[in-house]
C-alpha atoms as a PDB file:
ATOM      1  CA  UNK A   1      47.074-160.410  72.621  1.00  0.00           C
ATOM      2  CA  UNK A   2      44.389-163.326  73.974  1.00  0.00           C
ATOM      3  CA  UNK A   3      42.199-160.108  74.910  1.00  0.00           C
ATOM      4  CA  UNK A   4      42.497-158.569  71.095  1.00  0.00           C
ATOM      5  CA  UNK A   5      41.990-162.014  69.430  1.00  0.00           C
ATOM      6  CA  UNK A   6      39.151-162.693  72.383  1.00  0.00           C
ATOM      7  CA  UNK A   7      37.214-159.627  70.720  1.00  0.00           C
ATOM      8  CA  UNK A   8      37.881-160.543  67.192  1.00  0.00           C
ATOM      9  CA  UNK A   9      36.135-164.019  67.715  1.00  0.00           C
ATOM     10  CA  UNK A  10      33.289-162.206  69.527  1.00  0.00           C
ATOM     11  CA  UNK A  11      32.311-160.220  66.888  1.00  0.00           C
ATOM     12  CA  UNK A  12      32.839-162.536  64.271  1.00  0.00           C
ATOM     13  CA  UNK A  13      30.801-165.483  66.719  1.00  0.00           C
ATOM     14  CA  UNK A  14      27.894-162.178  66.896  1.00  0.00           C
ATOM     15  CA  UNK A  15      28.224-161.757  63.365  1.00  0.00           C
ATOM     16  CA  UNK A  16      27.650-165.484  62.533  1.00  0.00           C
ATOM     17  CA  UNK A  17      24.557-166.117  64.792  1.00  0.00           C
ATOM     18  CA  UNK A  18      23.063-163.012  63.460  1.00  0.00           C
ATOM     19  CA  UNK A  19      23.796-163.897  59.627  1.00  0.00           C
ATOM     20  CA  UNK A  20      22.425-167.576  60.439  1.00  0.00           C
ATOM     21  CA  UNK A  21      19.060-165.944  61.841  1.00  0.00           C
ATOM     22  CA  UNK A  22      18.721-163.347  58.762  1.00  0.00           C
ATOM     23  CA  UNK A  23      18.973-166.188  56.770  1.00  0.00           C
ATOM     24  CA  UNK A  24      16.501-168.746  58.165  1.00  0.00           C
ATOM     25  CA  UNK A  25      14.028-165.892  58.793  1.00  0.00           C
ATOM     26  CA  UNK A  26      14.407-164.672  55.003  1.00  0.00           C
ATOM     27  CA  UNK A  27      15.480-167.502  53.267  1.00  0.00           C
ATOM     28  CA  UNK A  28      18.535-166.264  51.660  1.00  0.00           C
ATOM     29  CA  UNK A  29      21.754-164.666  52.164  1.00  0.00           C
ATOM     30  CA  UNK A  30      21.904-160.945  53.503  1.00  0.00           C
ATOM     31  CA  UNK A  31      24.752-158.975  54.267  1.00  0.00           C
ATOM     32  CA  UNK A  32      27.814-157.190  52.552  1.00  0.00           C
ATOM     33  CA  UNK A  33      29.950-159.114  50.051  1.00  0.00           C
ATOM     34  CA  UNK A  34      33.837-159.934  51.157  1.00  0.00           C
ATOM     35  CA  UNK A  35      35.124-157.608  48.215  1.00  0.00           C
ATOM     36  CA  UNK A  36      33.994-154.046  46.901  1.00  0.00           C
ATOM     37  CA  UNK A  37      31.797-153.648  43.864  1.00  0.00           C
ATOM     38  CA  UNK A  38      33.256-152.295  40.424  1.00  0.00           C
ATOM     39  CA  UNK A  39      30.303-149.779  39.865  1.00  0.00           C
ATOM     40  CA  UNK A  40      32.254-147.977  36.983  1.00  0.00           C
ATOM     41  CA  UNK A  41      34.857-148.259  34.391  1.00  0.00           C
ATOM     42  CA  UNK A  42      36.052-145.541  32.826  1.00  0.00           C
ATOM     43  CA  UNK A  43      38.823-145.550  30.334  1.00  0.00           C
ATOM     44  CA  UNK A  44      39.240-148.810  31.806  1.00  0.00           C
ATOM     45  CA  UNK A  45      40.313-147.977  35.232  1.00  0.00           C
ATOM     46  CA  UNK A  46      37.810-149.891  37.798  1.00  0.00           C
ATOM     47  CA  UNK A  47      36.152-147.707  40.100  1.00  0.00           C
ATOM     48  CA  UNK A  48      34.464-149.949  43.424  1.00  0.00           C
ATOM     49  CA  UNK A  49      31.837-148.267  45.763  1.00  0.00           C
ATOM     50  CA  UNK A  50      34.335-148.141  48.390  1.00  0.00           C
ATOM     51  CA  UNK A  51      36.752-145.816  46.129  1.00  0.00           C
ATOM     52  CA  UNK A  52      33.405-143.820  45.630  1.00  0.00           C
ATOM     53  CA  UNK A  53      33.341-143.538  50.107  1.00  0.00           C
ATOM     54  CA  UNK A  54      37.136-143.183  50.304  1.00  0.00           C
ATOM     55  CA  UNK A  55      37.450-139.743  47.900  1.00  0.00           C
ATOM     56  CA  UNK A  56      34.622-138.305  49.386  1.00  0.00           C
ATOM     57  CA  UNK A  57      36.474-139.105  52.914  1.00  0.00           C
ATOM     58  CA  UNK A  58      39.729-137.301  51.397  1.00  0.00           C
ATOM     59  CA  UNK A  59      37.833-134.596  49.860  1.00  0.00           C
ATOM     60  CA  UNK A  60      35.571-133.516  52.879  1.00  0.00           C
ATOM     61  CA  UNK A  61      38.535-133.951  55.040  1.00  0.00           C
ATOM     62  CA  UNK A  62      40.463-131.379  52.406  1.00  0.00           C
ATOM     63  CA  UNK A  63      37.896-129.036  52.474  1.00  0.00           C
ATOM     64  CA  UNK A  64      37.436-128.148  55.977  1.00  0.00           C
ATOM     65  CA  UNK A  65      40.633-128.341  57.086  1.00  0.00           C
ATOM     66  CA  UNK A  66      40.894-125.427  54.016  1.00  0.00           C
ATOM     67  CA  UNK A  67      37.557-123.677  55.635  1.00  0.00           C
ATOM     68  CA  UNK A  68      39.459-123.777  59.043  1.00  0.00           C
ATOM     69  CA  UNK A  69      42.449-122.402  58.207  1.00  0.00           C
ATOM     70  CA  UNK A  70      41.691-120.191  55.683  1.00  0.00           C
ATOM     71  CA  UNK A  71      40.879-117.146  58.004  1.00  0.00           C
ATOM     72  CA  UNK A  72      43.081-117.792  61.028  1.00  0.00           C
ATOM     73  CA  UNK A  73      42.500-115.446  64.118  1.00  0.00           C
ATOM     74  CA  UNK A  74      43.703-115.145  67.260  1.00  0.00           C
ATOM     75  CA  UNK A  75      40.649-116.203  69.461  1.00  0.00           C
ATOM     76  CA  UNK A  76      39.616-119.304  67.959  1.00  0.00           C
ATOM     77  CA  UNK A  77      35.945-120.256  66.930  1.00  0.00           C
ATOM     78  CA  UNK A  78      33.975-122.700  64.404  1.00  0.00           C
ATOM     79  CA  UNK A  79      35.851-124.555  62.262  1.00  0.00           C
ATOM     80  CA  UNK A  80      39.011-123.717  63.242  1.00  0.00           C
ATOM     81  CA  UNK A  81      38.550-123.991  67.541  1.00  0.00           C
ATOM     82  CA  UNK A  82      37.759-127.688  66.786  1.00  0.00           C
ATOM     83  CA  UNK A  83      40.731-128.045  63.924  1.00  0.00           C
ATOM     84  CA  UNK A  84      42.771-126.568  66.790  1.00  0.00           C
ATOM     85  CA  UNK A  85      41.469-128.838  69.611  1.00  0.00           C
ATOM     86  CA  UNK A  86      42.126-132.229  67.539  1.00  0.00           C
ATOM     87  CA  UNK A  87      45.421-131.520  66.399  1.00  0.00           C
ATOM     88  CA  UNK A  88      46.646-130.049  69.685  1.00  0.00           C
ATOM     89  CA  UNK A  89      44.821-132.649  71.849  1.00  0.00           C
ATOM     90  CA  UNK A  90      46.510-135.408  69.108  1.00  0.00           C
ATOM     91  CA  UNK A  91      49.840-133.799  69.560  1.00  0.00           C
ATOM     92  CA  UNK A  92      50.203-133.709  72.982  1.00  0.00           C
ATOM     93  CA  UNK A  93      48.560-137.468  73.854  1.00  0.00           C
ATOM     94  CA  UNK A  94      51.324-138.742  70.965  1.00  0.00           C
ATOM     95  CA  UNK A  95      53.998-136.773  72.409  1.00  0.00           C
ATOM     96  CA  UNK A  96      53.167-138.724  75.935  1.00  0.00           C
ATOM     97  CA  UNK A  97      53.560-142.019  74.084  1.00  0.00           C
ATOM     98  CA  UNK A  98      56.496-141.842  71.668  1.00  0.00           C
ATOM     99  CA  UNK A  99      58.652-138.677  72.866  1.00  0.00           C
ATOM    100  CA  UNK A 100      58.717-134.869  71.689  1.00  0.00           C
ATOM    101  CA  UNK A 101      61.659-135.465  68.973  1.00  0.00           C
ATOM    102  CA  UNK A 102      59.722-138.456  67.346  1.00  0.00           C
ATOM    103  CA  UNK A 103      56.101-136.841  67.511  1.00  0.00           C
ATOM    104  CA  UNK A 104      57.652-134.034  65.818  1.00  0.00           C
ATOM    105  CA  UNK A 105      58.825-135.727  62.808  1.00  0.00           C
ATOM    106  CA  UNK A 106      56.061-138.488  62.677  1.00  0.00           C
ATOM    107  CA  UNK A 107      52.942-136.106  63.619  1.00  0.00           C
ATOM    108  CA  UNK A 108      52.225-135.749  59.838  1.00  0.00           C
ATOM    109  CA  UNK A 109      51.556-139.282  59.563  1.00  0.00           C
ATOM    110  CA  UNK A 110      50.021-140.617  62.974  1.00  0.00           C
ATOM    111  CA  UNK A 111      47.552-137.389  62.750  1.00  0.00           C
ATOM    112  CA  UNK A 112      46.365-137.887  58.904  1.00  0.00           C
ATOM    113  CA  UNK A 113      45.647-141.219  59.868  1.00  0.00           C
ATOM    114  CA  UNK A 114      43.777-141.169  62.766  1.00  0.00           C
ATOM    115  CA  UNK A 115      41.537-138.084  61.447  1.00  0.00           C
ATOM    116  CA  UNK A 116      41.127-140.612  58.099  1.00  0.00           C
ATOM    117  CA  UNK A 117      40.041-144.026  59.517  1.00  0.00           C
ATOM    118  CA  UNK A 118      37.726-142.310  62.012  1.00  0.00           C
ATOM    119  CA  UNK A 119      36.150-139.861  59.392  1.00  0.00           C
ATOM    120  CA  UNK A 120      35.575-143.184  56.987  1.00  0.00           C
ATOM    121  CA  UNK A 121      34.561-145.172  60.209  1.00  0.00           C
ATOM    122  CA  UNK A 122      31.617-142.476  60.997  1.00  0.00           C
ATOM    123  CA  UNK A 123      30.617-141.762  57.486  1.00  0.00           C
ATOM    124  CA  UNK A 124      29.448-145.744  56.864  1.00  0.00           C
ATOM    125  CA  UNK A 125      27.108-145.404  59.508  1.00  0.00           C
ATOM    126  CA  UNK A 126      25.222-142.557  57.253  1.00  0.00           C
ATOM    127  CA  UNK A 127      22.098-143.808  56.009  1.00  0.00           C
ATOM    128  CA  UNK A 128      22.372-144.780  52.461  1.00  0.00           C
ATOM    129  CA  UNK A 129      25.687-146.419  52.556  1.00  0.00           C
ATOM    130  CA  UNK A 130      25.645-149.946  51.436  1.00  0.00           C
ATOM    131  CA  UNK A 131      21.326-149.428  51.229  1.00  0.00           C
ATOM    132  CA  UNK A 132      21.827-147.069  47.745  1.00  0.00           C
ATOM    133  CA  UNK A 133      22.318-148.585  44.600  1.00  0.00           C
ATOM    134  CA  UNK A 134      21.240-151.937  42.229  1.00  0.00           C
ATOM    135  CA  UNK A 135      19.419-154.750  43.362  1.00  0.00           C
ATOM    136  CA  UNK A 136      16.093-156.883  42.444  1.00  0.00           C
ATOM    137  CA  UNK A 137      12.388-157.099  44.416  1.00  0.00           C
ATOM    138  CA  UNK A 138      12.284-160.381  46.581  1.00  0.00           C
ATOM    139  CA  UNK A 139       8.890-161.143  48.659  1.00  0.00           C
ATOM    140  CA  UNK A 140      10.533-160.231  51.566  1.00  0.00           C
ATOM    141  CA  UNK A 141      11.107-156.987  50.047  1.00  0.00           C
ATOM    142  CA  UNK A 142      13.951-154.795  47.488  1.00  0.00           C
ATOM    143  CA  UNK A 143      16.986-156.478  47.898  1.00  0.00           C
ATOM    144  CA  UNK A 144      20.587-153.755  46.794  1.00  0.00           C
ATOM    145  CA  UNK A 145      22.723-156.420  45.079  1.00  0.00           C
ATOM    146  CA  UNK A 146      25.244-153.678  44.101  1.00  0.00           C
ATOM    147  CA  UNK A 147      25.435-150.732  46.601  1.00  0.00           C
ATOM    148  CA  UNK A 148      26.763-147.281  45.133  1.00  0.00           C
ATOM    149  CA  UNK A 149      28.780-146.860  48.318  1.00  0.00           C
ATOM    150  CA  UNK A 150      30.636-149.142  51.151  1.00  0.00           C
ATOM    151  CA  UNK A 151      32.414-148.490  54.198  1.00  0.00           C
ATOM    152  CA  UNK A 152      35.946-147.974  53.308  1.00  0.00           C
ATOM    153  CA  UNK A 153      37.428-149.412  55.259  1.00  0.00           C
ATOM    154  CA  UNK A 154      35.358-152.474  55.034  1.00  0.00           C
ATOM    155  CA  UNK A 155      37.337-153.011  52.067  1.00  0.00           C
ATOM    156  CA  UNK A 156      40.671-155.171  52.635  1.00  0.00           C
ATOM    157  CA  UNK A 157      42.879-153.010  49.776  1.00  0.00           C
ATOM    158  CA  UNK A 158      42.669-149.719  51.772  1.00  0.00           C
ATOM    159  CA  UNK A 159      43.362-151.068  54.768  1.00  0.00           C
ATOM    160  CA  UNK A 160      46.174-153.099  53.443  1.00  0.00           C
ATOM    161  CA  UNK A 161      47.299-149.845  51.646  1.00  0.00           C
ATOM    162  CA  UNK A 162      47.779-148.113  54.471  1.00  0.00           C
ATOM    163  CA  UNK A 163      49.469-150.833  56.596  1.00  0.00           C
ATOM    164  CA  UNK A 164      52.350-150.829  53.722  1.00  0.00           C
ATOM    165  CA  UNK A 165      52.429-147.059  53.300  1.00  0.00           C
ATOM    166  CA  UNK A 166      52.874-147.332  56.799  1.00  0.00           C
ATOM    167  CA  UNK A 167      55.892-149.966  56.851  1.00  0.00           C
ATOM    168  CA  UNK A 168      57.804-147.629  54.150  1.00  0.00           C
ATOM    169  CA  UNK A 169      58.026-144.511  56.241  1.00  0.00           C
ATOM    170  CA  UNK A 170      58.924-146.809  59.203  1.00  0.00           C
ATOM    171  CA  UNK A 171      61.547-148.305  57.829  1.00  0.00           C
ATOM    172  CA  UNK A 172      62.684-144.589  56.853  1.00  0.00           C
ATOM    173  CA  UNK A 173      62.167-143.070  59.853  1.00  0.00           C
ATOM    174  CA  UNK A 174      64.340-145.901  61.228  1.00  0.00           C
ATOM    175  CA  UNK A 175      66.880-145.534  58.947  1.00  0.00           C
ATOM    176  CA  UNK A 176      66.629-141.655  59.846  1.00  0.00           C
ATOM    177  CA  UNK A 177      66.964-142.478  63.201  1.00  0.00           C
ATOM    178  CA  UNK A 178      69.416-144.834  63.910  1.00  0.00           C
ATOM    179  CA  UNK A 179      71.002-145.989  60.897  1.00  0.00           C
ATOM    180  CA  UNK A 180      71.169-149.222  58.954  1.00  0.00           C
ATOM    181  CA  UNK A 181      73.733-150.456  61.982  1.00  0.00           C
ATOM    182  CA  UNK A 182      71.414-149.428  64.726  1.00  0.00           C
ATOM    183  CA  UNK A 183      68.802-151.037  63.007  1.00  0.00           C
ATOM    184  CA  UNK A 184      70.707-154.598  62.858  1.00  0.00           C
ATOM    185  CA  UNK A 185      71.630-153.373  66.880  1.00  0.00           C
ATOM    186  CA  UNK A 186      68.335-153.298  67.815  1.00  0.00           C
ATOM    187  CA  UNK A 187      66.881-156.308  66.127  1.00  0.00           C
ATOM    188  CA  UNK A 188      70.171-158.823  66.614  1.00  0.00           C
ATOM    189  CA  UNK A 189      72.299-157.003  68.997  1.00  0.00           C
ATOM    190  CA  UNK A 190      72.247-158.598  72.566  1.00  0.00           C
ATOM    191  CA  UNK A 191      71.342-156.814  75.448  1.00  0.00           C
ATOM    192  CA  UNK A 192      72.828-156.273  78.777  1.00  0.00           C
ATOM    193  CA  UNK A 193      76.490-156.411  79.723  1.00  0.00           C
ATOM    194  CA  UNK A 194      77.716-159.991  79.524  1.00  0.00           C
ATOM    195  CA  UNK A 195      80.921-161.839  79.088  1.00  0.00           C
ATOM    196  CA  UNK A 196      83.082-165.495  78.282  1.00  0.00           C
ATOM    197  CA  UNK A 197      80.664-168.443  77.190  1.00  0.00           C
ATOM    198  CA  UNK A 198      77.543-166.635  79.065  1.00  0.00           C
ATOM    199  CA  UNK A 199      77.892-163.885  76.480  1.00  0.00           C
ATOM    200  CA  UNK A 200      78.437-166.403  73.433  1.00  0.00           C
ATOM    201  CA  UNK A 201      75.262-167.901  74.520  1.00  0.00           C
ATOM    202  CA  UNK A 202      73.389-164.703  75.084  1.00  0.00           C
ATOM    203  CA  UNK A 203      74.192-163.638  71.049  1.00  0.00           C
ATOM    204  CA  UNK A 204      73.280-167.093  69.622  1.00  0.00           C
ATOM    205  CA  UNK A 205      69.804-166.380  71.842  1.00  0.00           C
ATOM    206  CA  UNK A 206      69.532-162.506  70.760  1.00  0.00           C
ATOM    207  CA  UNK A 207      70.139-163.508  67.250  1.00  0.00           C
ATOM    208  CA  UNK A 208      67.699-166.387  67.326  1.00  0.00           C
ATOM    209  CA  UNK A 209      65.091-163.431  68.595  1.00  0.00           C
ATOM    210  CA  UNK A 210      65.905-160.842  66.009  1.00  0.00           C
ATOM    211  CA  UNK A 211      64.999-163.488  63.201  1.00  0.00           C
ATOM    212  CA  UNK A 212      61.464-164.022  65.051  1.00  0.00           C
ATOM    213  CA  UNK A 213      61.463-159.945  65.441  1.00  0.00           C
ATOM    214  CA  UNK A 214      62.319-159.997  61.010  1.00  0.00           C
ATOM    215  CA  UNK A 215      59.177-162.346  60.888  1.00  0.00           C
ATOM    216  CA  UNK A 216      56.940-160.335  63.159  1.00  0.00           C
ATOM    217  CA  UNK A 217      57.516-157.371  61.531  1.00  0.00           C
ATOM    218  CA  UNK A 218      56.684-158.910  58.177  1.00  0.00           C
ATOM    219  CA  UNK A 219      53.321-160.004  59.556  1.00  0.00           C
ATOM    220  CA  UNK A 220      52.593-156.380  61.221  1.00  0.00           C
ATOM    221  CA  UNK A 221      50.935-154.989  57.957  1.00  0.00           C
ATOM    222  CA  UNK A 222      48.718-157.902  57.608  1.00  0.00           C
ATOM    223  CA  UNK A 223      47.586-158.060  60.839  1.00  0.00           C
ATOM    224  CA  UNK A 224      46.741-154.366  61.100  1.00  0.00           C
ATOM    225  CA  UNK A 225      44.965-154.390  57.608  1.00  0.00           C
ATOM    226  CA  UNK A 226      42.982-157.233  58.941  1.00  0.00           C
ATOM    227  CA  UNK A 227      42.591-156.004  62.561  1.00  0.00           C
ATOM    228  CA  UNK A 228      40.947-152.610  60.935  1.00  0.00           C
ATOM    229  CA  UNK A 229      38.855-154.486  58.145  1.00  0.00           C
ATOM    230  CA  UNK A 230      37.420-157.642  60.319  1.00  0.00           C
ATOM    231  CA  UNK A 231      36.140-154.966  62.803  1.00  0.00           C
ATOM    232  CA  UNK A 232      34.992-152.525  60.155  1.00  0.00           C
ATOM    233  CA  UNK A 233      33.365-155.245  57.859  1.00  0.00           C
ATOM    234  CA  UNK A 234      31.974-157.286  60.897  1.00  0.00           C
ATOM    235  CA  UNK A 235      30.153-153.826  62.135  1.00  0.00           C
ATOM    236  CA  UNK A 236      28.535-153.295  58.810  1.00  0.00           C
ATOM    237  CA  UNK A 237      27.180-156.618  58.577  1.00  0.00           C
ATOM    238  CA  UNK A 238      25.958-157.013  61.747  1.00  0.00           C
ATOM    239  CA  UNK A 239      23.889-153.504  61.139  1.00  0.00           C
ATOM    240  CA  UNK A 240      22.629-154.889  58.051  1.00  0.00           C
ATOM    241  CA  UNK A 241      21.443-158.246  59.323  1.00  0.00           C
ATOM    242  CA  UNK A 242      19.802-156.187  62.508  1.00  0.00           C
ATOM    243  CA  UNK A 243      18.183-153.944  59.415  1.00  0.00           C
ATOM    244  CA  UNK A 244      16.620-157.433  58.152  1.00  0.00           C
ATOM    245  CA  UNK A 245      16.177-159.709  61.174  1.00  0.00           C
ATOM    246  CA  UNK A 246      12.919-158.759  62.085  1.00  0.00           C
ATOM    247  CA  UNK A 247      10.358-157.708  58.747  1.00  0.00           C
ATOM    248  CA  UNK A 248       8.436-153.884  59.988  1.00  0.00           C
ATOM    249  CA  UNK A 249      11.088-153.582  62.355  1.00  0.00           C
ATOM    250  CA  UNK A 250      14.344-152.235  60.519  1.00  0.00           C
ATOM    251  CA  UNK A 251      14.278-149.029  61.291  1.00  0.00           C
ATOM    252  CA  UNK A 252      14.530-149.811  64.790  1.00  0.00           C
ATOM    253  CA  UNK A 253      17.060-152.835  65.926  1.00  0.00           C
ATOM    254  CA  UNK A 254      20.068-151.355  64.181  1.00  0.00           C
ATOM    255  CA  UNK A 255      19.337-148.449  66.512  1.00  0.00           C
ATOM    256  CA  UNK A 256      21.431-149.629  69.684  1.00  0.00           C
ATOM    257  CA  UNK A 257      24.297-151.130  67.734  1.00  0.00           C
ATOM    258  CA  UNK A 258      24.288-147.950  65.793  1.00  0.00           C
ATOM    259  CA  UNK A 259      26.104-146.137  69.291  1.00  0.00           C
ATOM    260  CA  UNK A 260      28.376-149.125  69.495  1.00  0.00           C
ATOM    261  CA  UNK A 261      29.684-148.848  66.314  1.00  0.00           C
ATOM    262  CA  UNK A 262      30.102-145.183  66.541  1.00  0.00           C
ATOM    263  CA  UNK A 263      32.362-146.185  69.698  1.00  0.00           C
ATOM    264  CA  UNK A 264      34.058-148.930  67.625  1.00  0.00           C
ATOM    265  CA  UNK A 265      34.741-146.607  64.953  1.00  0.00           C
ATOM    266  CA  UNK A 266      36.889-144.563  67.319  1.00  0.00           C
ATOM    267  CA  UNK A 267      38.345-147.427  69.376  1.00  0.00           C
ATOM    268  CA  UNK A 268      39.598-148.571  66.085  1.00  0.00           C
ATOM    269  CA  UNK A 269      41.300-145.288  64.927  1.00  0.00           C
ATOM    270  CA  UNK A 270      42.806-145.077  67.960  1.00  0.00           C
ATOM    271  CA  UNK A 271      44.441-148.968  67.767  1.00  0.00           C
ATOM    272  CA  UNK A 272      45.781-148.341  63.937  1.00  0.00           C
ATOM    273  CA  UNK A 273      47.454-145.054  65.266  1.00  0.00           C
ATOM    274  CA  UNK A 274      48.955-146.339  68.705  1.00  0.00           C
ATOM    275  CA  UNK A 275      49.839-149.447  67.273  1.00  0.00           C
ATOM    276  CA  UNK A 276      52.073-147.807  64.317  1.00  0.00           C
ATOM    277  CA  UNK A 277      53.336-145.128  66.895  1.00  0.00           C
ATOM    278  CA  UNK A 278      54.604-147.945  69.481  1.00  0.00           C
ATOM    279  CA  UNK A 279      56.096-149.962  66.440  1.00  0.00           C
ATOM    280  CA  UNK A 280      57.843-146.688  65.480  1.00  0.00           C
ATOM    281  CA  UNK A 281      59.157-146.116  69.260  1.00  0.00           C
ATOM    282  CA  UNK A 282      60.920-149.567  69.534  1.00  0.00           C
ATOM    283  CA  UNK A 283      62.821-149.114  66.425  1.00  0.00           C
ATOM    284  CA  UNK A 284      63.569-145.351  66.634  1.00  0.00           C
ATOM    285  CA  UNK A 285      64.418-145.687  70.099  1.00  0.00           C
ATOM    286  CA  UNK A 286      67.868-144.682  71.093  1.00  0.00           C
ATOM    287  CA  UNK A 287      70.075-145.355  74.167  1.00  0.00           C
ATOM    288  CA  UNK A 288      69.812-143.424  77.413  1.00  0.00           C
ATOM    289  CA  UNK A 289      72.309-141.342  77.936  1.00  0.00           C
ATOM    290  CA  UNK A 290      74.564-140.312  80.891  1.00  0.00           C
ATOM    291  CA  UNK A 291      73.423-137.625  83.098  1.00  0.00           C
ATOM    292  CA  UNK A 292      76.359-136.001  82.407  1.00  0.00           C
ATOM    293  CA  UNK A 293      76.425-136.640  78.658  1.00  0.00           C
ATOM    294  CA  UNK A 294      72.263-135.637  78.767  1.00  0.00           C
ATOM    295  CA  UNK A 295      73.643-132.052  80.449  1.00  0.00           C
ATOM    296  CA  UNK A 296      76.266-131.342  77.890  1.00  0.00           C
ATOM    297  CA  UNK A 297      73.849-132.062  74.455  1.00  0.00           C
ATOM    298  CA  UNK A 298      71.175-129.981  76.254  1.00  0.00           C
ATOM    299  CA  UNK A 299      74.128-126.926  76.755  1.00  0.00           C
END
């Protein structure tokens, strides 16, 4: 946890110094705004530039996984050898973490995910996102006031979306799983064989911990929304105050941190889908068996 919260306040420290030099060396403020832009209304329903990023995220994803299953053969190749080698590859390292019998039921989920935040992740970086769109001429040169596209997941509603999407089918693949009473087992029940005043003690101090558990798990969809969007919307900013730092030079400083953030873009994928996946295993979790009771279930 101090390592996580250590690279949180790195980035944000690199993405303040940066922002402060942008600023003195241009005189005004450069950088993404905290919340998407409404770039469209129609029939009243707001449309932001991050919606814009996010469909065209969902559609392209659509689309090939259509193109590389459309003709399925035997002896893989294109579209569908790498469609193959992600899902297989993504099946097997979850099935390491979280057990066959889970991974089975939860693949749907953990896979869409992961193949979503990294495809929005990589598609920011494009040239053109957050550079297209409305702004007005300053002397240090045009200035985009209202990009036609943003990183989505720069913006806090998806990632906040998906954090509670996530928390529904957790608490039904809990309930699925062990029930409503194994749920209250596992959160309040105490652990360990004990008896007499030692084991009056030990409930009062399991019970104590299940109400800090109820808390935590309130708090997990906030801090993964925020965990994916501070990282995401720190990235962004930091390439766009490398892009202006330096005036005849933008094309060429946001060319290192443009291989970070490809890495970043992964690592983070990786965190949203490992994180949900270990949350899933505590709760689903059930009790080991006897060898003898393991032998008989398996004949």
């Amino acid at each position: 946890m101090r390592g996580r919260v250590h690279n949180c306040l790195s980035r944000a420290a690199l993405l303040a110094l940066a922002g402060a030099a942008a600023g003195f060396a241009a005189g005004e403020e450069h950088g993404l705004t905290q919340e998407a832009v409404e770039i469209a209304r129609p029939l009243g329903f707001p449309i932001t530039n991050s919606m814009v990023v996010t469909w065209i995220v969902a559609i392209g994803l659509i689309f090939f996984a259509r193109a590389a299953t459309r003709d399925m053969k035997h002896v893989p190749g294109g579209a569908q050898n790498l469609l193959e080698w992600l899902v297989g590859g993504l099946y097997e390292f979850l099935e390491s973490i979280i057990g066959p019998h889970l991974t089975k039921r939860t693949f749907w989920f953990f896979a869409s995910i992961f193949l979503f935040i990294l495809a929005a992740n990589w598609v920011s970086l494009i040239p053109g996102v957050g550079t297209i769109g409305w702004g007005h001429q300053t002397p240090h040169g045009f200035k985009v006031d209202s990009p036609l596209f943003r990183g989505a997941n720069a913006d806090l509603n998806l990632t906040l979306a998906m954090a509670l999407i996530f928390f529904a089918c957790w608490i039904v693949w809990a309930l699925r799983e062990v029930g409503p009473g194994g749920m209250l087992k596992e959160l309040f029940g105490a652990k360990g064989e004990t008896a007499g005043a030692l084991g009056i003690l030990m409930a009062v101090i399991f019970f104590a911990s299940g109400c800090l558990e109820i808390v935590s798990i309130l708090f997990r969809p906030v801090s993964l929304s925020f965990r994916l969007y501070g990282n995401v919307f720190a990235g962004e900013n930091m390439l766009e105050t490398m892009s202006t730092m330096v005036p005849g030079f933008g094309w060429l400083l946001p060319i290192p941190f443009y291989f970070l953030e490809l890495l970043v873009g992964l690592v983070q994928a990786l965190v949203f889908m490992l994180l949900t996946a270990v949350f899933t295993l505590l709760i689903c979790q059930h009790e080991e068996t006897t060898p003898a009771a393991a032998q008989e279930n398996e004949t």
